[in-house]
Protein backbone atom coordinates (compact mmCIF):
# COMPACT_ATOMS: atom_id res chain seq x y z
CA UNK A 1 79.17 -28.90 -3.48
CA UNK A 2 75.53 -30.12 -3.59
CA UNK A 3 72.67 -28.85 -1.89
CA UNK A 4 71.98 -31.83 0.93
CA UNK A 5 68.61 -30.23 2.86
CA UNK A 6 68.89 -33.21 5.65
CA UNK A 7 72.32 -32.67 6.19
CA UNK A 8 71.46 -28.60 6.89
CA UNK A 9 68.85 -29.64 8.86
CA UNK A 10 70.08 -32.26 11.13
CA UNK A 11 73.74 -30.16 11.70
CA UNK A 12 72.81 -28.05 14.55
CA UNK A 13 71.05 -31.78 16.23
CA UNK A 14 74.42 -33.85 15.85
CA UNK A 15 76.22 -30.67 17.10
CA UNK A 16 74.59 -30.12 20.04
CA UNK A 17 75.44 -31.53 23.32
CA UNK A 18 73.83 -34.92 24.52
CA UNK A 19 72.68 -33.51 27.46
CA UNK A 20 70.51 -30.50 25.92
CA UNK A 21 68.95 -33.12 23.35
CA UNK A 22 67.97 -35.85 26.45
CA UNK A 23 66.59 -32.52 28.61
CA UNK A 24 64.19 -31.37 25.60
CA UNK A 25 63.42 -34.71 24.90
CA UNK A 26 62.12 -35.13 28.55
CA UNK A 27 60.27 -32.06 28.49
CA UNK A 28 58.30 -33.20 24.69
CA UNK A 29 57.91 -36.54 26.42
CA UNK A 30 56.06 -35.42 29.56
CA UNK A 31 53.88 -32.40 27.79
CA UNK A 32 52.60 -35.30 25.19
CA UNK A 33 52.44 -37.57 28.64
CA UNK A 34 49.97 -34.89 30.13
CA UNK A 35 47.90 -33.77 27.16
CA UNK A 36 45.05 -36.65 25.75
CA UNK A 37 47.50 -38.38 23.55
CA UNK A 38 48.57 -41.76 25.67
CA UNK A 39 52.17 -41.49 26.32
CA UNK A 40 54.69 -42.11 28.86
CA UNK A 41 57.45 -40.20 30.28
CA UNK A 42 58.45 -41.78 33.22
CA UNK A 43 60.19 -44.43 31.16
CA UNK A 44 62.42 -41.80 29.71
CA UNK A 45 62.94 -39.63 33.31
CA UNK A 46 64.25 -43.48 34.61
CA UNK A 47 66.53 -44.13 31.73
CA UNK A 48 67.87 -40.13 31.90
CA UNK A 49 67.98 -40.48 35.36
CA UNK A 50 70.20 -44.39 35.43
CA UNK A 51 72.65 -42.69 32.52
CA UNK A 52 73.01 -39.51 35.17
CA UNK A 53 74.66 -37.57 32.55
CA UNK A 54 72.40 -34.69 33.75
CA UNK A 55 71.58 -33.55 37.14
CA UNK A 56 68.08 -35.12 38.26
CA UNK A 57 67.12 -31.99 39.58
CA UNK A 58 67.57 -30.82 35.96
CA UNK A 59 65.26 -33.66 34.38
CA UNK A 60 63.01 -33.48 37.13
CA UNK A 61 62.34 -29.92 36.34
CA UNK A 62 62.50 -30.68 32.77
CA UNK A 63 59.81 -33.47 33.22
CA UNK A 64 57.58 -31.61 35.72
CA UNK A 65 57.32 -28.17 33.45
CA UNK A 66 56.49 -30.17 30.75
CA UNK A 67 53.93 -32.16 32.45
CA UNK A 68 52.26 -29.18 33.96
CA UNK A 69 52.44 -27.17 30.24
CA UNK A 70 49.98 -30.25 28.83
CA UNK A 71 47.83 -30.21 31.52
CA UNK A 72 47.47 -26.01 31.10
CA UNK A 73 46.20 -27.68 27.66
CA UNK A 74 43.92 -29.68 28.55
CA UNK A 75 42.17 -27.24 30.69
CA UNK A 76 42.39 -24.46 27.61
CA UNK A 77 40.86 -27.26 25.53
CA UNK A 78 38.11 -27.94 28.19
CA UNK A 79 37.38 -24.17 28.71
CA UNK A 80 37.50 -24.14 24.79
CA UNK A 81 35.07 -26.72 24.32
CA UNK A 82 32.56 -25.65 27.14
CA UNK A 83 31.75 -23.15 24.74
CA UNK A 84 30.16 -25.56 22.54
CA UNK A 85 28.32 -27.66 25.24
CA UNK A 86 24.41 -26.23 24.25
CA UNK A 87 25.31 -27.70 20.72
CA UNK A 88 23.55 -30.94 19.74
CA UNK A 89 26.59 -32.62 18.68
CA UNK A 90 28.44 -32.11 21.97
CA UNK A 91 29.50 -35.31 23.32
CA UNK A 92 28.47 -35.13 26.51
CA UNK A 93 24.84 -34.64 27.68
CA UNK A 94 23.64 -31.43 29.53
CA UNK A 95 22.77 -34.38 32.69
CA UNK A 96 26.36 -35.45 32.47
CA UNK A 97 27.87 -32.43 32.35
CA UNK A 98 25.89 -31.20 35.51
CA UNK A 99 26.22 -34.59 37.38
CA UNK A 100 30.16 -33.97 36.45
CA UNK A 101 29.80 -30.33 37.55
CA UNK A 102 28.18 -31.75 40.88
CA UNK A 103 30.58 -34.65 41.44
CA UNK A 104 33.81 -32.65 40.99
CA UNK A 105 31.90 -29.67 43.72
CA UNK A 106 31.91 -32.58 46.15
CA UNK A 107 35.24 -33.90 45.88
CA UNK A 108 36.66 -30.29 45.50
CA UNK A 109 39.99 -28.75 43.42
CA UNK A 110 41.65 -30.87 45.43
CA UNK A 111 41.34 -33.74 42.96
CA UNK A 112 43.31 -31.87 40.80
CA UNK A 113 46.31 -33.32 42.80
CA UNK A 114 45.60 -36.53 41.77
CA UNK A 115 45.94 -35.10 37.90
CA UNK A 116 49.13 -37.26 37.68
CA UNK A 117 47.62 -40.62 38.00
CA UNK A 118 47.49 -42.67 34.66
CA UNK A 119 44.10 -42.82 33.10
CA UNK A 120 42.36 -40.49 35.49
CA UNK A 121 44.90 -37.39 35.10
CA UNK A 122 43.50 -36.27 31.57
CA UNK A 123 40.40 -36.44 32.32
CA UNK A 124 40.51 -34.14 36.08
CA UNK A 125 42.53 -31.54 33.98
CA UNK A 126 39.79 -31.23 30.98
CA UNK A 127 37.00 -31.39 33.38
CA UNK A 128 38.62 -28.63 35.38
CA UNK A 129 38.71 -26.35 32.21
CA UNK A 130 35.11 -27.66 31.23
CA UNK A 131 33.85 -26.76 34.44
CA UNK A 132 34.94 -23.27 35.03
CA UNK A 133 38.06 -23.81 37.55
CA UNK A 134 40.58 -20.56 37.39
CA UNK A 135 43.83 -20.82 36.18
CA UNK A 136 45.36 -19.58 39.44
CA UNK A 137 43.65 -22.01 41.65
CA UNK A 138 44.25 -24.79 39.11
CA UNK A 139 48.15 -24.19 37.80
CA UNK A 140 49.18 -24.67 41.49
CA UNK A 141 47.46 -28.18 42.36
CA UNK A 142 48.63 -29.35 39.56
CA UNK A 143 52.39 -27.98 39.62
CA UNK A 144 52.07 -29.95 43.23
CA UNK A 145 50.18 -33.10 42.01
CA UNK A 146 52.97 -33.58 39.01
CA UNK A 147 56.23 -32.06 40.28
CA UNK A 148 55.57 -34.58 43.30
CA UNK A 149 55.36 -37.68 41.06
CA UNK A 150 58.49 -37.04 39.37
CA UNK A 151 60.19 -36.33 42.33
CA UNK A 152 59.69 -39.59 43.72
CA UNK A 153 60.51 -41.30 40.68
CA UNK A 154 63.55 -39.30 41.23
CA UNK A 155 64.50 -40.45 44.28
CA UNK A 156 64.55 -44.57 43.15
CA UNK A 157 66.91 -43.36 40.62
């Protein structure tokens, strides 16, 4: 019998049940949804949610860990890259940075509830690593702020 690599490789996807594949493919589609890369998920949580061959709590929870995992990265990335903000090639200016750093003391952590909203979301979550916001005050809003959105999505479907 020949060697076939794809067919090795692909057995233990075509084997495994239809359910396990949509759930993981939830969760990849909402952590690439919340990191800088411009995706969608809620596309996918609708169509998963319409087939209801899984429980929606299931792809809810699915969708929301996910989510909240690319945010964490986007605030690892920003606390990352604040390291590097005295360099001249950073690419934003020391005045920007403090004007941000001023801005975001005004509004508050709070914003970081809104880190769900399309185009904005990103951004609060990078900023929040940028400007020195702890993990344990940020994971929660967030968590909130995401598990939230997909819940309501939920509930049309």
């Amino acid at each position: 019998m020949a060697w076939r690599p794809y067919a090795q490789l692909t057995a233990p996807i075509q084997k495994a049940n239809p359910s396990v594949i949509t759930v993981i493919s939830l969760w990849a589609a909402a952590f690439l949804a919340a990191t800088i890369l411009p995706f969608s998920s809620e596309v996918l949580l609708a169509t998963a949610l319409a087939a209801g061959q899984v429980p929606a709590w299931v792809l809810i929870s699915a969708a929301t860990v996910g989510n909240v995992m690319g945010a964490c990265v986007n605030w690892w990335l920003g606390q990352r890259i604040a390291t590097y903000r005295d360099r001249r090639w950073f690419p934003v200016s020391a005045a920007a940075l403090d004007s941000a750093r001023n801005r975001f003391a005004r509004i508050g952590v709070w914003s970081l509830l809104l880190s769900w909203v399309p185009i904005i979301g990103d951004p609060i979550s990078l900023a929040a690593g940028v400007l020195g916001v702890r993990f344990r005050v940020f994971l929660p809003l967030v968590f909130v702020g995401k598990a939230a959105r997909y819940a309501i999505i939920g509930l049309f479907f």
